[in-house]
PDB file of N, CA and C in Angstrom:
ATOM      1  N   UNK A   1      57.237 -59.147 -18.949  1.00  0.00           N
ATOM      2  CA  UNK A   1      57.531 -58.691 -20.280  1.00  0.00           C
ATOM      3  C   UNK A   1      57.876 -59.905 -21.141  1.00  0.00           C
ATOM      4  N   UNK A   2      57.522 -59.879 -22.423  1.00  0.00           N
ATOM      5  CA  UNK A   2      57.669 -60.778 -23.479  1.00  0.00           C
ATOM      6  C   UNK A   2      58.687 -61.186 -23.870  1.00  0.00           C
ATOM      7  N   UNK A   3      59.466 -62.130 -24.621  1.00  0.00           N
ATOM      8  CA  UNK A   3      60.889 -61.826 -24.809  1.00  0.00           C
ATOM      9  C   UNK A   3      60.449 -61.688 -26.510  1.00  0.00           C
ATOM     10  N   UNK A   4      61.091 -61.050 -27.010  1.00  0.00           N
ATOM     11  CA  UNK A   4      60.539 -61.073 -28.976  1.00  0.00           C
ATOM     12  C   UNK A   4      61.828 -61.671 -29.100  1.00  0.00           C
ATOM     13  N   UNK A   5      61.451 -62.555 -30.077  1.00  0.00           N
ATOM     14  CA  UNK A   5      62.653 -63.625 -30.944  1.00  0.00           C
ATOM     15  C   UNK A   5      62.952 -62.611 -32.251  1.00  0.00           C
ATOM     16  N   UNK A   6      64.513 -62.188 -32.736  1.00  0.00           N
ATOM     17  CA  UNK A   6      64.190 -61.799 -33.958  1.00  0.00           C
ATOM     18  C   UNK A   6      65.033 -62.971 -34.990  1.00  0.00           C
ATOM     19  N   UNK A   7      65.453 -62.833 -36.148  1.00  0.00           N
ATOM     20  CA  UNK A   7      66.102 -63.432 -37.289  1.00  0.00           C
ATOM     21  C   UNK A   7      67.029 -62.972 -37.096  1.00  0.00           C
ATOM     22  N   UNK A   8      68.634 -63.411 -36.954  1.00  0.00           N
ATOM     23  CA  UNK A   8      70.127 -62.817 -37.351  1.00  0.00           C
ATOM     24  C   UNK A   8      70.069 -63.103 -38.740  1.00  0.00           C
ATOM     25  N   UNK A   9      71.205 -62.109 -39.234  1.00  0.00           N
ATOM     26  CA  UNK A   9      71.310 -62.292 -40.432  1.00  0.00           C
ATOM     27  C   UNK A   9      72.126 -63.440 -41.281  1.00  0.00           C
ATOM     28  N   UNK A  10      72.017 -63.772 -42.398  1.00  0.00           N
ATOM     29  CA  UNK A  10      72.462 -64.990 -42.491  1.00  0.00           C
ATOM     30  C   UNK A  10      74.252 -65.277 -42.658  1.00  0.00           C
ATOM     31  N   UNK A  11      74.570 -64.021 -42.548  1.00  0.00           N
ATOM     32  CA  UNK A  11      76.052 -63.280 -42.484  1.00  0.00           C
ATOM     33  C   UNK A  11      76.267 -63.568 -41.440  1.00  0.00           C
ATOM     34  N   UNK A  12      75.828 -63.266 -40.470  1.00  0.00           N
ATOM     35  CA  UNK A  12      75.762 -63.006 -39.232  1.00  0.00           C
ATOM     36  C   UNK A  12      76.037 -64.091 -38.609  1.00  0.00           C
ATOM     37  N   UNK A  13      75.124 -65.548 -38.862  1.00  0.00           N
ATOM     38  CA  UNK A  13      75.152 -66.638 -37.964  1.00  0.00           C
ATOM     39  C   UNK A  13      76.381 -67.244 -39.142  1.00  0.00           C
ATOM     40  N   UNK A  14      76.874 -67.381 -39.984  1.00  0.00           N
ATOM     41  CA  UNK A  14      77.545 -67.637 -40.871  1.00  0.00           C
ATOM     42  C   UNK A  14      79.055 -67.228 -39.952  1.00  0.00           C
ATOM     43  N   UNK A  15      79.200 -66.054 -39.386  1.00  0.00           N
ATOM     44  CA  UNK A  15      80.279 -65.468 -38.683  1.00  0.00           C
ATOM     45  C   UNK A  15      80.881 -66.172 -37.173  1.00  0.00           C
ATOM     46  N   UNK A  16      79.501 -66.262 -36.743  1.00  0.00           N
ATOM     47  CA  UNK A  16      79.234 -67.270 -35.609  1.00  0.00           C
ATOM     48  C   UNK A  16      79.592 -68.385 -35.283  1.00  0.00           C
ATOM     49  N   UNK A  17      79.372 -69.459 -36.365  1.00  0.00           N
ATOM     50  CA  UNK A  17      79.513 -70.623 -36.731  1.00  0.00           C
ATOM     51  C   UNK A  17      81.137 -70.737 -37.123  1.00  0.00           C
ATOM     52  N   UNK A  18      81.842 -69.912 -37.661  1.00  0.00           N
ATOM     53  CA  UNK A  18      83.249 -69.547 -36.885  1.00  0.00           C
ATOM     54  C   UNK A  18      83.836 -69.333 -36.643  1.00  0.00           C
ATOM     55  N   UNK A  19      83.784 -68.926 -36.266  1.00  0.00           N
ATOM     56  CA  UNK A  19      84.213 -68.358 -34.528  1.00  0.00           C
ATOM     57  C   UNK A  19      83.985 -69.634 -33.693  1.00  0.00           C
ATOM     58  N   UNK A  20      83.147 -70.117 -33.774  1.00  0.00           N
ATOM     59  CA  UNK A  20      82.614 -71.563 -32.868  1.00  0.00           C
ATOM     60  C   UNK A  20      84.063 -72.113 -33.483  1.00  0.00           C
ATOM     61  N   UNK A  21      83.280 -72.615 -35.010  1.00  0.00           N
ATOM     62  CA  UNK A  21      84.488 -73.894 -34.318  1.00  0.00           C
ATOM     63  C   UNK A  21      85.747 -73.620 -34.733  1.00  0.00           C
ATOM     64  N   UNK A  22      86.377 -72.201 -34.902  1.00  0.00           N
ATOM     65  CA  UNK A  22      87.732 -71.691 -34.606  1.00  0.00           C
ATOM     66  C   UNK A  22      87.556 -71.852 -32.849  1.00  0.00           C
ATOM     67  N   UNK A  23      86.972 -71.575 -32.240  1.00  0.00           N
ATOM     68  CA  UNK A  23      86.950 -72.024 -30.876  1.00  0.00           C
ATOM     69  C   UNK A  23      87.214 -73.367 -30.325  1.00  0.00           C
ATOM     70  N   UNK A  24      86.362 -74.176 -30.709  1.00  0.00           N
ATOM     71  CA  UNK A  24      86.324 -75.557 -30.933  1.00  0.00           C
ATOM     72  C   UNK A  24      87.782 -76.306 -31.646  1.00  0.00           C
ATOM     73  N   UNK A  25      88.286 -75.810 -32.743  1.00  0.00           N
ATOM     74  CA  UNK A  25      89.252 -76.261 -33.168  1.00  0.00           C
ATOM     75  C   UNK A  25      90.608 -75.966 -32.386  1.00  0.00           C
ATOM     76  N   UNK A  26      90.664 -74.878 -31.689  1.00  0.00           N
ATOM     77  CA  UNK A  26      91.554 -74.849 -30.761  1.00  0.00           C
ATOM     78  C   UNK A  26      91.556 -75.301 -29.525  1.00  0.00           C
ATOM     79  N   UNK A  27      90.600 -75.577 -29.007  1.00  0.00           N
ATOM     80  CA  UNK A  27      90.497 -76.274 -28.044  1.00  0.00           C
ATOM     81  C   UNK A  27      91.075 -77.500 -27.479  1.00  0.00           C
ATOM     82  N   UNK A  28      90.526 -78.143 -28.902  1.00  0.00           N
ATOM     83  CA  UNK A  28      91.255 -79.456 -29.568  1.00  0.00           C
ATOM     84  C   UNK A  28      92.584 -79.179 -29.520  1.00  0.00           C
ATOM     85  N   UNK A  29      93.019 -78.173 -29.613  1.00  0.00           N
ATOM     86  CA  UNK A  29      94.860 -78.452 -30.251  1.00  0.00           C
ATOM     87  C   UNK A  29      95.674 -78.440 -28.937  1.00  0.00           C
ATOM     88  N   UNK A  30      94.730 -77.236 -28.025  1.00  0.00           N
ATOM     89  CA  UNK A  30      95.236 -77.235 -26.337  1.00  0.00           C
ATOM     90  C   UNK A  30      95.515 -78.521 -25.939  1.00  0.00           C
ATOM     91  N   UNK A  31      94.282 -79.905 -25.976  1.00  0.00           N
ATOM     92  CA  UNK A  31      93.854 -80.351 -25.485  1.00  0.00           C
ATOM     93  C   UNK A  31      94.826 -81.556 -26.028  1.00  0.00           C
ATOM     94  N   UNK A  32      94.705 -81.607 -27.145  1.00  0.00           N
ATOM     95  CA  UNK A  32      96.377 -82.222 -27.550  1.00  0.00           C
ATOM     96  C   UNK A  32      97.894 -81.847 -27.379  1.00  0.00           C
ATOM     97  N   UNK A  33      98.108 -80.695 -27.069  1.00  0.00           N
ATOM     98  CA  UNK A  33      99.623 -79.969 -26.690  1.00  0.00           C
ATOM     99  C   UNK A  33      99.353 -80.585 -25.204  1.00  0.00           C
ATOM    100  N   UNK A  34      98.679 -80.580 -24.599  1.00  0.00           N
ATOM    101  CA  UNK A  34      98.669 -80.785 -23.099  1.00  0.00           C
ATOM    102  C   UNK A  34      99.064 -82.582 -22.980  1.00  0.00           C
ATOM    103  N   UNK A  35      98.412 -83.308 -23.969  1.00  0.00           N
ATOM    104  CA  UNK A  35      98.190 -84.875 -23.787  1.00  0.00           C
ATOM    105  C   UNK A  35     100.246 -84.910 -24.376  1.00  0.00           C
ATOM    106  N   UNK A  36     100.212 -83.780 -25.126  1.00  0.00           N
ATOM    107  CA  UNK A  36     101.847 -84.045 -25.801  1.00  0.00           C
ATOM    108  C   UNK A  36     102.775 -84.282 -24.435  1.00  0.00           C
ATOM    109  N   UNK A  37     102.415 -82.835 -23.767  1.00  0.00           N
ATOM    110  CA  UNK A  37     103.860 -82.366 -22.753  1.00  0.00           C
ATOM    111  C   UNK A  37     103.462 -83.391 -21.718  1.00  0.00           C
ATOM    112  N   UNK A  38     102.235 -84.234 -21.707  1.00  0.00           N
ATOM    113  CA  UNK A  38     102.234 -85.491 -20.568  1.00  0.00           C
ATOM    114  C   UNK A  38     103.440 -86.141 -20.712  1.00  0.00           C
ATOM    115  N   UNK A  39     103.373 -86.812 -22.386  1.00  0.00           N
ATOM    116  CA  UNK A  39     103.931 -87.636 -22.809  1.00  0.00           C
ATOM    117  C   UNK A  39     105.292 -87.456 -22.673  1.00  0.00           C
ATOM    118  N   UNK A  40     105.757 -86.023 -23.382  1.00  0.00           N
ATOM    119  CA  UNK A  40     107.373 -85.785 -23.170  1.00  0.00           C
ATOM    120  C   UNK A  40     108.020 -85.721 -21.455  1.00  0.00           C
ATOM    121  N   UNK A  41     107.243 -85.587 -21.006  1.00  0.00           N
ATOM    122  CA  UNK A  41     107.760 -84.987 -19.014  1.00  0.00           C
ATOM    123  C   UNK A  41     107.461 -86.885 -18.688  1.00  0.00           C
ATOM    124  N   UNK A  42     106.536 -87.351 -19.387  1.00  0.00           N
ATOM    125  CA  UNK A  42     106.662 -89.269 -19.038  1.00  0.00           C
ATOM    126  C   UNK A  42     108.173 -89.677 -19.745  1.00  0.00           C
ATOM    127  N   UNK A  43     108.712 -89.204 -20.607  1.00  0.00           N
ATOM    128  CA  UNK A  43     109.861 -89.630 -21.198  1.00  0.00           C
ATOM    129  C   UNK A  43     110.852 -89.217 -20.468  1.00  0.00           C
ATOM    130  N   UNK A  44     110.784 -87.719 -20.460  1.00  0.00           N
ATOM    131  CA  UNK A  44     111.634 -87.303 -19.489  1.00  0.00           C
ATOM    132  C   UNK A  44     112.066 -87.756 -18.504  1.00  0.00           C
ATOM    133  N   UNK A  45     111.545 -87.999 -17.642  1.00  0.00           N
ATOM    134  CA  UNK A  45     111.474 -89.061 -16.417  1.00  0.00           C
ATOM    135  C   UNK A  45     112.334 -90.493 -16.685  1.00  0.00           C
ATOM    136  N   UNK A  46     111.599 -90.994 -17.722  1.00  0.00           N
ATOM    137  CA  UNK A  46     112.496 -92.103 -17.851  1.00  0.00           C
ATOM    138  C   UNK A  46     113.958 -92.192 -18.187  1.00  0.00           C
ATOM    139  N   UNK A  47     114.533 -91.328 -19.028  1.00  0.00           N
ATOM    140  CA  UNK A  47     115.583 -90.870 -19.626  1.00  0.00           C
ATOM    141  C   UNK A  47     116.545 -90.328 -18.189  1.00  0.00           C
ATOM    142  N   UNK A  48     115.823 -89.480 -17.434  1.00  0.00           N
ATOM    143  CA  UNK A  48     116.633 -89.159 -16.497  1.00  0.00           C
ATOM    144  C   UNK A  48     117.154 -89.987 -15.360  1.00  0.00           C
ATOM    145  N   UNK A  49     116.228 -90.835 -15.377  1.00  0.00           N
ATOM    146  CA  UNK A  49     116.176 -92.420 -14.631  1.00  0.00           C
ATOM    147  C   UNK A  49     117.390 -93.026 -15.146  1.00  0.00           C
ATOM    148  N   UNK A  50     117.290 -93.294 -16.314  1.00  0.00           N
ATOM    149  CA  UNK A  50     118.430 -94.168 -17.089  1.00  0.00           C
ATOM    150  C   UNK A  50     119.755 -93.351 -17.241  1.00  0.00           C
ATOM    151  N   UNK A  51     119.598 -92.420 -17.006  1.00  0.00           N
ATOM    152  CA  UNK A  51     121.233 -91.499 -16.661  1.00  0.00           C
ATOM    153  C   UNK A  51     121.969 -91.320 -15.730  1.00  0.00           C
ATOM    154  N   UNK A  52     120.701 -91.595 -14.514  1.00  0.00           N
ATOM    155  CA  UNK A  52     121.105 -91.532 -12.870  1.00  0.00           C
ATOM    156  C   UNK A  52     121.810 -93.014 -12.738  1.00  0.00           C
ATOM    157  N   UNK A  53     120.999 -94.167 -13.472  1.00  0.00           N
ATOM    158  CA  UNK A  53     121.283 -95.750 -13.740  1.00  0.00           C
ATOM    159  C   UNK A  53     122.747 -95.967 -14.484  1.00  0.00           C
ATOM    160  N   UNK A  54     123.035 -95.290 -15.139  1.00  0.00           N
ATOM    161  CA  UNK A  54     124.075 -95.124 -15.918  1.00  0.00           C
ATOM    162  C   UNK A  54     125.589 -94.580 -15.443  1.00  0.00           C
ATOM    163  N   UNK A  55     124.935 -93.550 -14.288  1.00  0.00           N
ATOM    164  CA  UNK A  55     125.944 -92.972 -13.715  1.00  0.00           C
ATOM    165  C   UNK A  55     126.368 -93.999 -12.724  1.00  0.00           C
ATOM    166  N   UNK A  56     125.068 -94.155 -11.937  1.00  0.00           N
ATOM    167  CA  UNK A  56     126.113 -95.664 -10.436  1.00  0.00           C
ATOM    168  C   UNK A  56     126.833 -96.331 -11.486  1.00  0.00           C
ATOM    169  N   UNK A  57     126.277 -97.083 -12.539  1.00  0.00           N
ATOM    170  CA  UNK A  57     126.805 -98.281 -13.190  1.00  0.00           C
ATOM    171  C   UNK A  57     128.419 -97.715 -13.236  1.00  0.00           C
ATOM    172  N   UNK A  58     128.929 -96.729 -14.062  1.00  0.00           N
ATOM    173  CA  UNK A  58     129.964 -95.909 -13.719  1.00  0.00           C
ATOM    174  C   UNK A  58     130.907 -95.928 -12.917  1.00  0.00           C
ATOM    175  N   UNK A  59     129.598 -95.372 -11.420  1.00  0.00           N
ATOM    176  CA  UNK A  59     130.728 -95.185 -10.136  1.00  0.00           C
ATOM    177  C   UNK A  59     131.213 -96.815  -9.880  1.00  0.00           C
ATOM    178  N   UNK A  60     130.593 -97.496  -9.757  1.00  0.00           N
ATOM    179  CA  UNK A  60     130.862 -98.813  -9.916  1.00  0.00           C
ATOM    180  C   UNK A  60     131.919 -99.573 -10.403  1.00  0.00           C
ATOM    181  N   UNK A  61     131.883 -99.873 -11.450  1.00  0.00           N
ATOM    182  CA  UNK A  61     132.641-100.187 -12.424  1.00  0.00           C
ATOM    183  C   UNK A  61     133.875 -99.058 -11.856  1.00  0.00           C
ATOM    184  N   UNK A  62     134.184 -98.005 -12.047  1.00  0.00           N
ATOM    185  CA  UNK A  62     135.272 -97.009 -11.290  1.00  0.00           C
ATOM    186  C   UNK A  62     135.839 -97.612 -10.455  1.00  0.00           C
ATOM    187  N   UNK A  63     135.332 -98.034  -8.966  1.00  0.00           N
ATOM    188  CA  UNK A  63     135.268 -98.192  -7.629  1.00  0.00           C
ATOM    189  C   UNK A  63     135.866 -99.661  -8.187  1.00  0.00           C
ATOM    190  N   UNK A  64     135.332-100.461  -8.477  1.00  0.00           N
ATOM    191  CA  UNK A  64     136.071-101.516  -8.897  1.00  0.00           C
ATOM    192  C   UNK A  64     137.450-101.843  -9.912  1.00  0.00           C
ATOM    193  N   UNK A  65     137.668-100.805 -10.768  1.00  0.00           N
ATOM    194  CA  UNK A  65     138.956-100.846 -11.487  1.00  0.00           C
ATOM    195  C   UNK A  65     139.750-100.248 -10.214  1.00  0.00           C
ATOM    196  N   UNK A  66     139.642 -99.129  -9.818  1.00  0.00           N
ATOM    197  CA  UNK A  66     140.424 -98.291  -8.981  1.00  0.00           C
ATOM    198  C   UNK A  66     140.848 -99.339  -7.784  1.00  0.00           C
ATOM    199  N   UNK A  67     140.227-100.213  -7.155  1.00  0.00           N
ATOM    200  CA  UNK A  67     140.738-101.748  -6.480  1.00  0.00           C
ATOM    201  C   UNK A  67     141.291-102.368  -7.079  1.00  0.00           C
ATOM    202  N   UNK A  68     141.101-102.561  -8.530  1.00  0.00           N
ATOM    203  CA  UNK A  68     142.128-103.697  -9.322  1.00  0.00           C
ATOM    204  C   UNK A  68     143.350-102.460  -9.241  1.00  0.00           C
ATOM    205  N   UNK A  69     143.324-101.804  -9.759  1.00  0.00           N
ATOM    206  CA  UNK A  69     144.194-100.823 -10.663  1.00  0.00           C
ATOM    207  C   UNK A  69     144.762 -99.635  -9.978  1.00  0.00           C
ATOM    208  N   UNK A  70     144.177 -99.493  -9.345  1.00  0.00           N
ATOM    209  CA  UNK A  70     144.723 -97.977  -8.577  1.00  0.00           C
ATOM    210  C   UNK A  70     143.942 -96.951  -9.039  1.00  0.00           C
ATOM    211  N   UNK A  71     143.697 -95.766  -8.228  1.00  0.00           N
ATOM    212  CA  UNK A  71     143.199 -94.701  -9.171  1.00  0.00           C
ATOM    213  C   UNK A  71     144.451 -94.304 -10.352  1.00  0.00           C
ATOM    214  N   UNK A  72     143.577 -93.761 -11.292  1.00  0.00           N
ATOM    215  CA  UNK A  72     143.921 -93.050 -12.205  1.00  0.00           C
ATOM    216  C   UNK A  72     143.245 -92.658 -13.538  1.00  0.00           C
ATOM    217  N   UNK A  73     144.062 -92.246 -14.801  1.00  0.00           N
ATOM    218  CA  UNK A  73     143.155 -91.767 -15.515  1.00  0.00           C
ATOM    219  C   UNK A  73     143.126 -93.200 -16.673  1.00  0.00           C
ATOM    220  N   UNK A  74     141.827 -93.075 -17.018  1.00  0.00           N
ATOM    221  CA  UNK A  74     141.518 -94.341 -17.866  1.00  0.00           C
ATOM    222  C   UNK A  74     141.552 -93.445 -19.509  1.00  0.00           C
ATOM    223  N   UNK A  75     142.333 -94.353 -20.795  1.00  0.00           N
ATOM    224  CA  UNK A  75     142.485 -93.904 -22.219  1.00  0.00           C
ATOM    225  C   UNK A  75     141.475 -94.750 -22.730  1.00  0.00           C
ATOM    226  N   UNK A  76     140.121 -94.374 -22.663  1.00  0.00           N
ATOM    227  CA  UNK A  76     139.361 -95.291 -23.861  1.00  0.00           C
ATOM    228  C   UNK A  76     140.152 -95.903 -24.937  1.00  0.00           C
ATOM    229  N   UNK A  77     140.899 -94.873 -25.839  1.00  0.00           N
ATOM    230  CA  UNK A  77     141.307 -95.598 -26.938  1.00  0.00           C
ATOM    231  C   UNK A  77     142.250 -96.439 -27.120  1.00  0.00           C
ATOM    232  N   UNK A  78     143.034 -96.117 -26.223  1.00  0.00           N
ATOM    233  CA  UNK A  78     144.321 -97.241 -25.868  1.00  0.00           C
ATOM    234  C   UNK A  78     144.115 -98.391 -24.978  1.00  0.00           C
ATOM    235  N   UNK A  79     142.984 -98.156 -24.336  1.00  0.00           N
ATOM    236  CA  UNK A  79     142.600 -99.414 -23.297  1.00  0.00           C
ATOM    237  C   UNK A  79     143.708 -99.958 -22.221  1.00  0.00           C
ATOM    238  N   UNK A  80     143.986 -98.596 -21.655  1.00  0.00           N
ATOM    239  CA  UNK A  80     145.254 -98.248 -21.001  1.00  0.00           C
ATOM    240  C   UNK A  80     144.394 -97.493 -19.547  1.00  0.00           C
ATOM    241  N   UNK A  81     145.437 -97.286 -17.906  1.00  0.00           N
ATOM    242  CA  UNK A  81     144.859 -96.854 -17.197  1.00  0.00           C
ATOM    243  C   UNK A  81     146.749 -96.445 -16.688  1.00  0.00           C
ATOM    244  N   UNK A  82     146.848 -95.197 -16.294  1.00  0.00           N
ATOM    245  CA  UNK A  82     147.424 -94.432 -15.959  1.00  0.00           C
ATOM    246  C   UNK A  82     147.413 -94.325 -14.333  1.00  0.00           C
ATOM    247  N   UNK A  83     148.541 -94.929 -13.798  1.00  0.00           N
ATOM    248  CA  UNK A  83     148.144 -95.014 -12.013  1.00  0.00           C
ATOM    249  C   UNK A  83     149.388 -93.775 -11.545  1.00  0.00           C
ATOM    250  N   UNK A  84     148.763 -92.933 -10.723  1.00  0.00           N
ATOM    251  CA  UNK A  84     150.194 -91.927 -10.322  1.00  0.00           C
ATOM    252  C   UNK A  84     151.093 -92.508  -9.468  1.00  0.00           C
TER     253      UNK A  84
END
């Protein structure tokens, strides 16, 4: 059997065209939200890195006053350390 070609209407392929690239244009935006949340979960990472880094530095520094000093509670603002 033959295949018959007909004409769409010019409405028709007009409708088509988009829809395409409303298709197409979102695609794109997926395709950028996805390249985004790479980027933020790559930051993420680092940030959480530098908090874990932040925290030894901490225990540290702690572990070492608490040998000078004794435990106790440290006054940022007074630059004071409280030994029981």
């Amino acid at each position: 059997m033959a295949l018959k070609e007909k004409t769409l209407e010019t409405t028709e392929v007009e409708q088509l065209k988009v829809l395409e690239h409303t298709y197409n244009s979102l695609m794109f935006q997926a395709g950028q939200l996805t390249l985004t949340e790479m980027e933020i979960e790559e930051e993420r990472e680092v940030i959480l890195k530098a908090f874990k880094d932040l925290k030894n530095q901490e225990a540290k520094l702690r572990e070492v006053l608490s040998e000078k000093y004794g435990r106790g509670e440290i006054d940022l603002e007074k630059g004071t350390i409280t030994v029981a």
